[in-house]
Protein backbone atom coordinates (compact mmCIF):
# COMPACT_ATOMS: atom_id res chain seq x y z
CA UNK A 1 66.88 -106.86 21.83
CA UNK A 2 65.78 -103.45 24.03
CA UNK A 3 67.57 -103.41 27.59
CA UNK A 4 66.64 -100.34 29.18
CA UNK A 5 68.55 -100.43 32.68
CA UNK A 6 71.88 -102.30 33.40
CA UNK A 7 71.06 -103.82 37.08
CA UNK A 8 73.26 -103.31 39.60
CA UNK A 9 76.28 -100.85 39.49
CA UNK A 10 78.03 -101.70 42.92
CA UNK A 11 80.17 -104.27 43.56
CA UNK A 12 82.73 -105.58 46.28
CA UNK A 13 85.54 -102.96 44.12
CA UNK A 14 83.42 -99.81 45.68
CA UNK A 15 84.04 -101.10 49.38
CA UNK A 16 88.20 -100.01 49.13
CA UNK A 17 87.12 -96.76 47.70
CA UNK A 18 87.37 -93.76 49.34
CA UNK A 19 84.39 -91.91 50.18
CA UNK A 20 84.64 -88.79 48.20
CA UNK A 21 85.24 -90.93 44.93
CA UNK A 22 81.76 -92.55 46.01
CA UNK A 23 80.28 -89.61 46.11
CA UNK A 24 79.70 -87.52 42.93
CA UNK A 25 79.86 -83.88 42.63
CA UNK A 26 76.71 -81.80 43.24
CA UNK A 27 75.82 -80.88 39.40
CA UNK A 28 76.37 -84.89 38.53
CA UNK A 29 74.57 -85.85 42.01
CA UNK A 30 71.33 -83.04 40.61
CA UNK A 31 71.16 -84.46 37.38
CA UNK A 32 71.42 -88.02 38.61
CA UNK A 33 68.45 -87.47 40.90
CA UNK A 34 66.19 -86.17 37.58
CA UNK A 35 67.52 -88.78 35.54
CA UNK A 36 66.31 -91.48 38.43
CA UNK A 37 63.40 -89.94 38.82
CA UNK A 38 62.02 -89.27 35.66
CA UNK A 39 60.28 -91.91 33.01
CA UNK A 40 61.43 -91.08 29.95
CA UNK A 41 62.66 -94.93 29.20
CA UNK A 42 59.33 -95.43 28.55
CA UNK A 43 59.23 -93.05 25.85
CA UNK A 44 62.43 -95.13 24.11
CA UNK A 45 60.79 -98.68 24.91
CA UNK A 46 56.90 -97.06 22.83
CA UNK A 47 59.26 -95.61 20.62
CA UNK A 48 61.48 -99.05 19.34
CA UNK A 49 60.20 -101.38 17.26
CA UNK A 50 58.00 -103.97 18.67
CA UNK A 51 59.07 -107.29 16.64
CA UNK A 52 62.92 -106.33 17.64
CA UNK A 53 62.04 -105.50 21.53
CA UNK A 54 62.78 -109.49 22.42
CA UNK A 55 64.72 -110.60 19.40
CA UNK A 56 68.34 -109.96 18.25
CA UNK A 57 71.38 -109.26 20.16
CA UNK A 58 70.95 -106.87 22.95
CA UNK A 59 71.90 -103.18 23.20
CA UNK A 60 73.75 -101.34 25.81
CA UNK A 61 71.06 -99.81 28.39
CA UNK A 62 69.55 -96.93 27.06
CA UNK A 63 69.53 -95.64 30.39
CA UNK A 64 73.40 -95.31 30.84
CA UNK A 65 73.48 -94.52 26.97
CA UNK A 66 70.90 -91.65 28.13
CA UNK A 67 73.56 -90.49 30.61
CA UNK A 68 76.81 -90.95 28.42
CA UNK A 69 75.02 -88.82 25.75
CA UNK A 70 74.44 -86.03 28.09
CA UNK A 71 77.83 -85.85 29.55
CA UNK A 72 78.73 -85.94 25.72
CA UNK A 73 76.31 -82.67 25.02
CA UNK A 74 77.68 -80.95 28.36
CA UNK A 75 81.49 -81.16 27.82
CA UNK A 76 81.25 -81.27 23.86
CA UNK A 77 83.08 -84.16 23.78
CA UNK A 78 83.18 -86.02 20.66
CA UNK A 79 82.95 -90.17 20.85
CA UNK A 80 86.02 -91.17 21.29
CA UNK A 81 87.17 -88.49 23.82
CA UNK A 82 84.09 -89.92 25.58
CA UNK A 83 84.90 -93.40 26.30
CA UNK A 84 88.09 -92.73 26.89
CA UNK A 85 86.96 -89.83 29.60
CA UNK A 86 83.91 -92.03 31.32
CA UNK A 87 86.84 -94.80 31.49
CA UNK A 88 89.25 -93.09 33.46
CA UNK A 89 86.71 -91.04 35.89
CA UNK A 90 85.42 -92.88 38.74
CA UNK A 91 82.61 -90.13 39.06
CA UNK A 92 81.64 -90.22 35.05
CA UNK A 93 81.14 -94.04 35.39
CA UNK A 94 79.21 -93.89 38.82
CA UNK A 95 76.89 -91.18 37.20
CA UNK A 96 76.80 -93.30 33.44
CA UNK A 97 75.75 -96.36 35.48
CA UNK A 98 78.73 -98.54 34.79
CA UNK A 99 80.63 -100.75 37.68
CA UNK A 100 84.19 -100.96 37.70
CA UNK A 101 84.48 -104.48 36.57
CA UNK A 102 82.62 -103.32 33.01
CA UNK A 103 84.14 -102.36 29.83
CA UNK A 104 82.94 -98.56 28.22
CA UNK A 105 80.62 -99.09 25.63
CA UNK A 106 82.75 -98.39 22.03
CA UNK A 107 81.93 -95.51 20.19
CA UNK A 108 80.85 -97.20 17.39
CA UNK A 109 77.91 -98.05 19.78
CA UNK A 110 77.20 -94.92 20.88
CA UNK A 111 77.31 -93.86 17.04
CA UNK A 112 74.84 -96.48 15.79
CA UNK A 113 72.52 -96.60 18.64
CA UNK A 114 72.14 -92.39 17.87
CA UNK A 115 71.31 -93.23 14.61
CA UNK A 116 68.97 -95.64 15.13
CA UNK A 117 67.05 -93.47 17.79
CA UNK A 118 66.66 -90.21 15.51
CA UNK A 119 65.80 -87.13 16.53
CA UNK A 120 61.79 -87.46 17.45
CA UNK A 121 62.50 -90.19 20.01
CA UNK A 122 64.92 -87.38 21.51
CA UNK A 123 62.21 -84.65 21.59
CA UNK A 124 59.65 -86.91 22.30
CA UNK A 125 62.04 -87.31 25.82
CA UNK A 126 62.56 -83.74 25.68
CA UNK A 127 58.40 -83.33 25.94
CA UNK A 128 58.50 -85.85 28.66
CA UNK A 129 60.55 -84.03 30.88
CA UNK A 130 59.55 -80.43 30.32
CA UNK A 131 55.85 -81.83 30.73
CA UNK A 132 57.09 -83.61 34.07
CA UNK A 133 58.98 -80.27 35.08
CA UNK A 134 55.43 -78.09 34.61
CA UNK A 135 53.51 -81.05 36.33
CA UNK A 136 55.32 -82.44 39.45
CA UNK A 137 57.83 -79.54 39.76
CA UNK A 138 55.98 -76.35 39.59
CA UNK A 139 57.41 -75.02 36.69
CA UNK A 140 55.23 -72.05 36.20
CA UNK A 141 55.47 -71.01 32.48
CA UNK A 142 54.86 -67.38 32.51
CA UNK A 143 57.01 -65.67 30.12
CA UNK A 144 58.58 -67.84 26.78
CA UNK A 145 61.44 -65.81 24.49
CA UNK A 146 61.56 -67.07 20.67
CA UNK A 147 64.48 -66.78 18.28
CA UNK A 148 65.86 -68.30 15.46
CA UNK A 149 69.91 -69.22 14.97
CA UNK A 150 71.84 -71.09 12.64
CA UNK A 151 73.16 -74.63 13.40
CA UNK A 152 76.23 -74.62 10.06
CA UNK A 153 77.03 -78.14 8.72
CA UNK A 154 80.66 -79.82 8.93
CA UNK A 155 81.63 -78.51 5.22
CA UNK A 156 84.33 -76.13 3.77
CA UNK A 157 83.27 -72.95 2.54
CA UNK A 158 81.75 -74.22 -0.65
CA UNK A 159 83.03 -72.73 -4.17
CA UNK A 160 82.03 -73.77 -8.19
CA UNK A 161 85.61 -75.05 -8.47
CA UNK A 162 85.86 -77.05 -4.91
CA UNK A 163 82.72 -78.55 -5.39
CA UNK A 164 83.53 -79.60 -9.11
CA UNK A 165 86.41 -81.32 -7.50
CA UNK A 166 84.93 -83.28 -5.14
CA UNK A 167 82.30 -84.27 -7.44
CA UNK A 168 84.71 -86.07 -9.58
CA UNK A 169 87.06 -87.09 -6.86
CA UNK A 170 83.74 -88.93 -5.19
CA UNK A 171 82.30 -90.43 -8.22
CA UNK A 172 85.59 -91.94 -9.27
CA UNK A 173 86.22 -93.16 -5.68
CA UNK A 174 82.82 -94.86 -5.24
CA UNK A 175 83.24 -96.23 -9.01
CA UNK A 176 86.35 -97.72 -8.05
CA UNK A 177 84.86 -99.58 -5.01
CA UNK A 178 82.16 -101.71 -6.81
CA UNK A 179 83.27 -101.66 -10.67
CA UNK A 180 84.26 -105.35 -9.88
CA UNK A 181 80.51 -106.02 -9.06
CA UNK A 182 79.77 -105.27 -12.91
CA UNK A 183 82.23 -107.93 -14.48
CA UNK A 184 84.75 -107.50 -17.00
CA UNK A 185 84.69 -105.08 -19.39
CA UNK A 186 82.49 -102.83 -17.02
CA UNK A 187 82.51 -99.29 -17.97
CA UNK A 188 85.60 -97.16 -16.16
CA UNK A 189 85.17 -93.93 -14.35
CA UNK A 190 87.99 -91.63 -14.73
CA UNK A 191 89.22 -89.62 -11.69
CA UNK A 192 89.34 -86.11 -13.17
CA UNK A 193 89.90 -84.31 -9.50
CA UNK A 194 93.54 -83.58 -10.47
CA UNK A 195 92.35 -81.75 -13.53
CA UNK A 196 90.18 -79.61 -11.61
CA UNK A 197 92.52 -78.99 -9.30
CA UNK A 198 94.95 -77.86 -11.80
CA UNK A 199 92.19 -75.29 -13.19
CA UNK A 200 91.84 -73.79 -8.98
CA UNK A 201 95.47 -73.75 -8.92
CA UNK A 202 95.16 -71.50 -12.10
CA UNK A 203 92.64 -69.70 -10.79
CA UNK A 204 94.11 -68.58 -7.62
CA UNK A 205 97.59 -67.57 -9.35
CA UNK A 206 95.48 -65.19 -11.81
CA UNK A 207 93.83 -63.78 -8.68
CA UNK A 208 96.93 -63.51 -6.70
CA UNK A 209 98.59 -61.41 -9.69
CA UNK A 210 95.74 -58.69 -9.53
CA UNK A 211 95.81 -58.61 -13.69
CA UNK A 212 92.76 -57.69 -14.14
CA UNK A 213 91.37 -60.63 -15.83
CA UNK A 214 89.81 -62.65 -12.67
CA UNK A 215 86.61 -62.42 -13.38
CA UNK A 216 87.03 -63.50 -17.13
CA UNK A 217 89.64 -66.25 -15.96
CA UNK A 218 87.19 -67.74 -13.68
CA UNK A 219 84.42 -68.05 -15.78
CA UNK A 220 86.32 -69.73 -18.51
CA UNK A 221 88.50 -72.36 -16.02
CA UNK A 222 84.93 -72.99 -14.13
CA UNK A 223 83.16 -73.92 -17.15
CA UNK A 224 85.84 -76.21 -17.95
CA UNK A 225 85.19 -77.96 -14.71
CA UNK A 226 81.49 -78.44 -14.85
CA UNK A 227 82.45 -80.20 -18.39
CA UNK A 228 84.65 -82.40 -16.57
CA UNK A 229 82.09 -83.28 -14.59
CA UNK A 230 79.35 -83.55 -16.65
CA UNK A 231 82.29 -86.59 -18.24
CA UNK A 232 82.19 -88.22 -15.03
CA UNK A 233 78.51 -87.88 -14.35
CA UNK A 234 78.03 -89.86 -17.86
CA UNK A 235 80.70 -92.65 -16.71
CA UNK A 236 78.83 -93.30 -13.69
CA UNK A 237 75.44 -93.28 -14.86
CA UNK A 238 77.24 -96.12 -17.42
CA UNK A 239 78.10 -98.27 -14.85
CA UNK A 240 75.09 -97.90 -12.32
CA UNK A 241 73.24 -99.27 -15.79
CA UNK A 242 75.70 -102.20 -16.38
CA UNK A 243 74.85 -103.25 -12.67
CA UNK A 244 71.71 -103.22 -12.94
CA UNK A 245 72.06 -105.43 -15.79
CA UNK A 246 73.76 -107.89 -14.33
CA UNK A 247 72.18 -108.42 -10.98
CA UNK A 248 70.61 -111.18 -11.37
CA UNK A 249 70.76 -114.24 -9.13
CA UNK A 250 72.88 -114.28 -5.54
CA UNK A 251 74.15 -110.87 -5.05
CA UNK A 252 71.60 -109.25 -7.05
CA UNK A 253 70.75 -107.07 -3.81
CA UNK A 254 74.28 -106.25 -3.85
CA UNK A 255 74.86 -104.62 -7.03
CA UNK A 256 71.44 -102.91 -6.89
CA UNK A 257 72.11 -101.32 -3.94
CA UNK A 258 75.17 -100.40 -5.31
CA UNK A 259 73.87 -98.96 -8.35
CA UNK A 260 71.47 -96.67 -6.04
CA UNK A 261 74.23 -95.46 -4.51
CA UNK A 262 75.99 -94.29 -7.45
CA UNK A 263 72.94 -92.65 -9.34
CA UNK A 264 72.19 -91.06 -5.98
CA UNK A 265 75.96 -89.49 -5.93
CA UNK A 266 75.49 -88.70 -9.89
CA UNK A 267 72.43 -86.67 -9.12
CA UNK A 268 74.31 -84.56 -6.85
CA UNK A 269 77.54 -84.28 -9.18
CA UNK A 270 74.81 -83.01 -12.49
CA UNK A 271 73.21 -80.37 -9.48
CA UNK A 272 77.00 -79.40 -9.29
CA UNK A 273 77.25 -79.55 -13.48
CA UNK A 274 73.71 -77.42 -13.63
CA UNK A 275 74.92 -74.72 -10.90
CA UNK A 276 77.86 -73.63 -13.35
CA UNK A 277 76.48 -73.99 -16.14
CA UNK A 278 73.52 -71.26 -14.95
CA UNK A 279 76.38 -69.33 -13.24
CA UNK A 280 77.73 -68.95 -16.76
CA UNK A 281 74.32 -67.72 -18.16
CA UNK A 282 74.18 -65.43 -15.25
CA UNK A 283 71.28 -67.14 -13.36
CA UNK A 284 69.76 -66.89 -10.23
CA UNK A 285 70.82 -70.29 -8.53
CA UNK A 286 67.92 -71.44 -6.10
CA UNK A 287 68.36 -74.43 -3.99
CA UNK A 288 71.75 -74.82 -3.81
CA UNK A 289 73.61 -77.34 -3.50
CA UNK A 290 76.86 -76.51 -1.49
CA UNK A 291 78.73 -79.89 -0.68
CA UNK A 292 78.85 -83.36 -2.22
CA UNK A 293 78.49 -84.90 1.64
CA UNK A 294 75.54 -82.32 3.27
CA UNK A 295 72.94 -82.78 0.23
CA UNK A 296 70.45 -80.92 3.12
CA UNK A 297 72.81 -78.26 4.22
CA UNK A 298 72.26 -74.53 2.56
CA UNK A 299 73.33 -70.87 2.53
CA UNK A 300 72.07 -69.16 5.24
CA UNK A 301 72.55 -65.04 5.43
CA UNK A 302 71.41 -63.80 8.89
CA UNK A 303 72.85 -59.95 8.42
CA UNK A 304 76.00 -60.51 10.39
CA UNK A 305 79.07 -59.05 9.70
CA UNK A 306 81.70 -61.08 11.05
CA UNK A 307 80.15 -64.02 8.85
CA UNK A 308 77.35 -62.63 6.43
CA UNK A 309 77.14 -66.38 5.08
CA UNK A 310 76.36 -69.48 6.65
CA UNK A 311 76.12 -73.07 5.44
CA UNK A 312 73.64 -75.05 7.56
CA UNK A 313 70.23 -75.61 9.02
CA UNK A 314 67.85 -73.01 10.36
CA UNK A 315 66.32 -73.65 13.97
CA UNK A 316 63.74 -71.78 15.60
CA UNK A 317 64.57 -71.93 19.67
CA UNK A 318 61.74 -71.02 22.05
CA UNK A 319 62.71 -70.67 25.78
CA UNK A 320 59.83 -71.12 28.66
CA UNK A 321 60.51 -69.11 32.03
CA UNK A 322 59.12 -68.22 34.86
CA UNK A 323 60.00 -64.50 35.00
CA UNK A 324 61.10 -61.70 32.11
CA UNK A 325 64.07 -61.60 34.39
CA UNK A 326 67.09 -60.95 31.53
CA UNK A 327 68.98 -64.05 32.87
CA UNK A 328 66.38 -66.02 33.18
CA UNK A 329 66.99 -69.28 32.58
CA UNK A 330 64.16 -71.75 31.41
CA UNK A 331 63.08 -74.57 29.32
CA UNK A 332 63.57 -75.00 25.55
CA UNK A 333 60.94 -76.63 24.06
CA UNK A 334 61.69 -79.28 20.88
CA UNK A 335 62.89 -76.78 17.78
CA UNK A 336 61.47 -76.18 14.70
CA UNK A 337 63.81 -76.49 11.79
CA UNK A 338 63.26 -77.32 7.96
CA UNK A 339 66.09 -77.51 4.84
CA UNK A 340 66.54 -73.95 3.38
CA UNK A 341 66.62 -71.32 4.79
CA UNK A 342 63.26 -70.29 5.75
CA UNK A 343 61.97 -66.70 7.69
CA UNK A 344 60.66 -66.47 10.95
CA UNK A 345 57.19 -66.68 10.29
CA UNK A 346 57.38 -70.38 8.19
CA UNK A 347 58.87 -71.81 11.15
CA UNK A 348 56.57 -70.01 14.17
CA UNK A 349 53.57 -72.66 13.24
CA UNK A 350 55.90 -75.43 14.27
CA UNK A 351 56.73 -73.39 17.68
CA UNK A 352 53.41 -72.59 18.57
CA UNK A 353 52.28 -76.62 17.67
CA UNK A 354 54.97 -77.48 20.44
CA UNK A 355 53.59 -75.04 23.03
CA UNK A 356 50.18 -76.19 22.01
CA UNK A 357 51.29 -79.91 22.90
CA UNK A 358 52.45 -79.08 25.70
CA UNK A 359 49.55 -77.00 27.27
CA UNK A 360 51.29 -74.26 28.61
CA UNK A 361 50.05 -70.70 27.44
CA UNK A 362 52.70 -68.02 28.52
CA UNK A 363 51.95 -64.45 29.55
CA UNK A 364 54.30 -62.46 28.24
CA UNK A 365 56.24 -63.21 24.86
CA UNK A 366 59.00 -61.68 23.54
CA UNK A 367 60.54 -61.88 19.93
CA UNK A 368 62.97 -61.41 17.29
CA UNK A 369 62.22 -58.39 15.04
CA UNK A 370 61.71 -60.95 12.18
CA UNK A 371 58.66 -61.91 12.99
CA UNK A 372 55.48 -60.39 11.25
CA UNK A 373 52.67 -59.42 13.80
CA UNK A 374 50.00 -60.48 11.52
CA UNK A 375 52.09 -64.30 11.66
CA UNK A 376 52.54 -63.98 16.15
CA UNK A 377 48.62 -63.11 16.13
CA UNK A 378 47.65 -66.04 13.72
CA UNK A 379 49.55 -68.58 15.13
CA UNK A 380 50.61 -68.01 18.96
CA UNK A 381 48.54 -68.36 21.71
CA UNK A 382 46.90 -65.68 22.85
CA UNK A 383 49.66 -63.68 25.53
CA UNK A 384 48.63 -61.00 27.75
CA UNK A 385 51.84 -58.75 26.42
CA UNK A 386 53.73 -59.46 23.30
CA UNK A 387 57.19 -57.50 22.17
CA UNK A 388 58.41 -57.49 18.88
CA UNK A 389 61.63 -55.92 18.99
CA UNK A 390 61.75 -52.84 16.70
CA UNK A 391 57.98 -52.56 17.02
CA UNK A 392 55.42 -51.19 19.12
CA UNK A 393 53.87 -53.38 20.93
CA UNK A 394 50.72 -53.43 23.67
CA UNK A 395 51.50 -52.68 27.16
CA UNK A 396 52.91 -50.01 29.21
CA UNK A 397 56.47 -48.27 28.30
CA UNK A 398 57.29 -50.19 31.98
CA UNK A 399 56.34 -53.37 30.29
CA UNK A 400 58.39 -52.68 26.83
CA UNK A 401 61.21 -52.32 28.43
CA UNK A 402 60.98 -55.56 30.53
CA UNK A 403 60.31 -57.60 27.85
CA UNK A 404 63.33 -56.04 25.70
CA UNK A 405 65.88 -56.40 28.41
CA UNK A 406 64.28 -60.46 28.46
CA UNK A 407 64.17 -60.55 24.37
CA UNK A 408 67.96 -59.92 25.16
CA UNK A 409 68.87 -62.18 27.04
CA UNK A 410 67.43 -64.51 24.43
CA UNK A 411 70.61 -63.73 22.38
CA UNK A 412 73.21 -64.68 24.76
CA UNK A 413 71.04 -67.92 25.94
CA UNK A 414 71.86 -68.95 22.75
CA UNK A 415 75.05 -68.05 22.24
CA UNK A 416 75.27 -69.98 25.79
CA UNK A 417 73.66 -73.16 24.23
CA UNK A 418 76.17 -73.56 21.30
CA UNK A 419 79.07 -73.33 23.14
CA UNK A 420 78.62 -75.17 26.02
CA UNK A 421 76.55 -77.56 24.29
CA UNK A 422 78.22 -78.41 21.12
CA UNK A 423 75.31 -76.79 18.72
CA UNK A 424 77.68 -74.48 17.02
CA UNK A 425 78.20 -77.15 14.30
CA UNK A 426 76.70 -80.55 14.00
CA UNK A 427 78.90 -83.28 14.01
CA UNK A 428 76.31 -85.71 12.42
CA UNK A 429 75.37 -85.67 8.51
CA UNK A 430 72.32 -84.60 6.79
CA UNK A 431 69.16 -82.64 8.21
CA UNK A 432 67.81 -85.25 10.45
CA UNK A 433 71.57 -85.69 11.65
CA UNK A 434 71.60 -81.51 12.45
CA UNK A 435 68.55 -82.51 13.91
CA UNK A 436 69.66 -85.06 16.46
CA UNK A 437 72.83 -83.39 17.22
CA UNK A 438 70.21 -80.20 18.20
CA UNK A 439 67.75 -82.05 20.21
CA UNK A 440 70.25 -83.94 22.23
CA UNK A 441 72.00 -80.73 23.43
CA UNK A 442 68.36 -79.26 24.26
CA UNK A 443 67.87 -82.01 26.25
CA UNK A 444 71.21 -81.49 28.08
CA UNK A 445 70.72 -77.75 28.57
CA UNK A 446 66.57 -78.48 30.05
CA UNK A 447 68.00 -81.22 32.58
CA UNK A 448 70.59 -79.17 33.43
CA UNK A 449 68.20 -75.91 34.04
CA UNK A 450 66.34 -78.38 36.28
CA UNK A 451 68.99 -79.53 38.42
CA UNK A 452 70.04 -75.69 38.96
CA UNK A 453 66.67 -75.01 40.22
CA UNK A 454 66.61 -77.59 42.44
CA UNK A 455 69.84 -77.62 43.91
């Protein structure tokens, strides 16, 4: 069942308070005042499924999860450091909507509920309110900044030999779990993740002893792991068969599901199995696959030299403002991401669609020197002045160098947005995850640009 406010948040405990814990401080008091004022519930409510709006047990209000999420996204909090925070402050719960005499909502909650919303209810909020801001606050969109940056997935730094590993360390794991489901004599899945092991442990001494025979070494202990793997890969694929066979009857749904489960997890294990073995032929390797965990995740290289190499999601950021100012601040509009790790120009359709939808048209644009002009012509709107840095671009030299000192500022904006907003990693798993943990902290950073600019 949908509840989308909590009624009242008074009660006779708020009388013996003093006033200054009554009153909350002025960048909670701002963003309270957009969050009241604004109808983005609505959006949540069109949004959730209509046969399980008056049915079921009932969730937490989505309008004080709405508020517990942002403080989340402002403080970079994770879950638990959450609850336990909004418990203890008398200001957190006041702005989150709780009384005094009302437990926290557990994490698990908070989790779940994420989940279940995804991240196109959370831009479909984001539109609401940057369509609200242009409408009823005189938001003039004259001048919009676009860039891409790299959002890098909670994973290790992904080698042949780690991921060999924890291929067969996963596959014997999740084998273990529901080989019971298949009866006696089910086939057995053996846990080769100490063998592997033993090969990186091998590997590292040779490398550590600067012999000269690395390179030789590797190759041979590597292949030796993707045949371990290919073992386990086998075993698995045995015993998602023998459930299959046997689900018949109560708990069939059971066993099937966990039969999908383990051919899913075997697919990924052969992708390891197949990336050695053409790493052994000397192969070009497209589409990797770089962790057992983050099937979506992929190596990203951006040209930068403290870390030429990123694991992750791309995500294509474009900024609406009011001036070319180099600090301006504006709105970010709902990014434009997709798995790989795609150039400028495949993402700038999804950018301009956004703009599009939200009928603004600005001036001046300034971008990234990836972008192709032939690609900004095709698919932007049609701006007065456009800068591409490391280009030429229309204008006077006057104008250039405007829009490069506001291209810029583009750079430290988002620099700005992953660490204060917790998008420097994604806590959450898989590309839709990356892509909920993203449009949350937009939505953070656009209410919080609001309630600057009208304090």
């Amino acid at each position: 069942m949908l509840r989308l406010s909590g009624g009242q948040v008074e009660s006779l405990f708020d009388d013996v308070l003093p006033v200054e814990a009554r009153e909350l401080p002025a960048d909670l008091a701002a963003l309270d005042v957009l969050l009241r004022g604004t109808r983005a519930l609505a959006v949540v409510e069109r949004a959730w499924d209509a046969a399980a709006r008056g049915h079921g047990r009932p969730t937490i209000p989505i309008e004080r999860f709405v508020r517990m999420m942002v403080i989340k996204q402002r403080t970079g909090w994770g879950y638990a450091t959450l609850v336990r925070e909004v418990s203890d402050s008398l200001h957190l719960r006041r702005f989150c909507l709780i009384a005094l005499s009302e437990r926290v909502p557990d994490e698990s909650t908070l989790r779940k509920l994420c989940r279940r919303l995804g991240p196109d209810v959370v831009d479909d909020v984001c539109r609401h309110v940057i369509g609200e801001a242009v409408r009823e606050k005189r938001f003039a969109v004259r001048a919009a900044r676009i860039d891409s940056t790299v959002v890098e997935a909670d994973i290790r730094y992904p080698t042949d030999l780690g991921l060999a590993t924890d291929a067969t360390r996963t596959l014997a794991r999740e084998a273990a779990k529901v080989r019971r489901l298949a009866g006696a004599g089910a086939p057995r899945v053996q846990d080769r993740s100490r063998a592997t092991n033993r090969r990186l442990r091998t590997l590292n001494r040779t490398l550590a002893g600067r012999t000269g025979q690395g390179k030789a070494t590797a190759l041979k202990l590597t292949g030796e792991a993707g045949e371990l793997v290919a073992r386990s890969v086998r075993e698995t694929r045995r015993l998602a068969r023998r459930l299959r066979e046997r689900a018949r009857g109560r708990g069939a749904h059971v066993k099937l599901a966990a039969a999908e489960r383990l051919e899913e997890l075997a697919a990924r294990a052969d992708k390891v199995a197949s990336q050695i073995a053409q790493r052994l032929r000397g192969e070009k390797i497209t589409d990797r696959l770089v962790s057992m965990t983050e099937p979506d995740a992929r190596p990203i290289r951006k040209g930068k030299l403290r870390q030429p190499t990123e694991f992750g999601f791309v995500f294509q950021l474009a900024e609406l403002t009011e001036n070319t100012r180099r600090g301006a601040r504006g709105l970010i509009v709902p990014p434009a991401s997709r798995i790989g790790s795609p150039n400028e120009s495949d993402l700038l359709p999804g950018t301009a669609a956004e703009l599009q939808a939200l009928g603004v048209t600005p001036r001046d644009v300034a971008l990234d020197g990836g972008f192709p002009p032939s690609a900004v012509d095709a698919h932007l709107p049609r701006p007065e002045r456009v800068f591409i840095a490391g280009q030429r671009s229309a204008g006077s030299r006057r104008t250039d160098r405007r829009l490069a000192r506001y291209r810029v500022g583009c750079e430290g904006r988002i620099s700005h947005l992953k660490r204060g907003y917790g998008l420097k990693r994604s806590r959450l798993k898989g590309h839709d995850g990356a892509r909920t943990w993203v449009a949350w902290g937009v939505l953070a950073y656009n209410l919080d640009t609001l309630a600057i600019r009208t304090a």
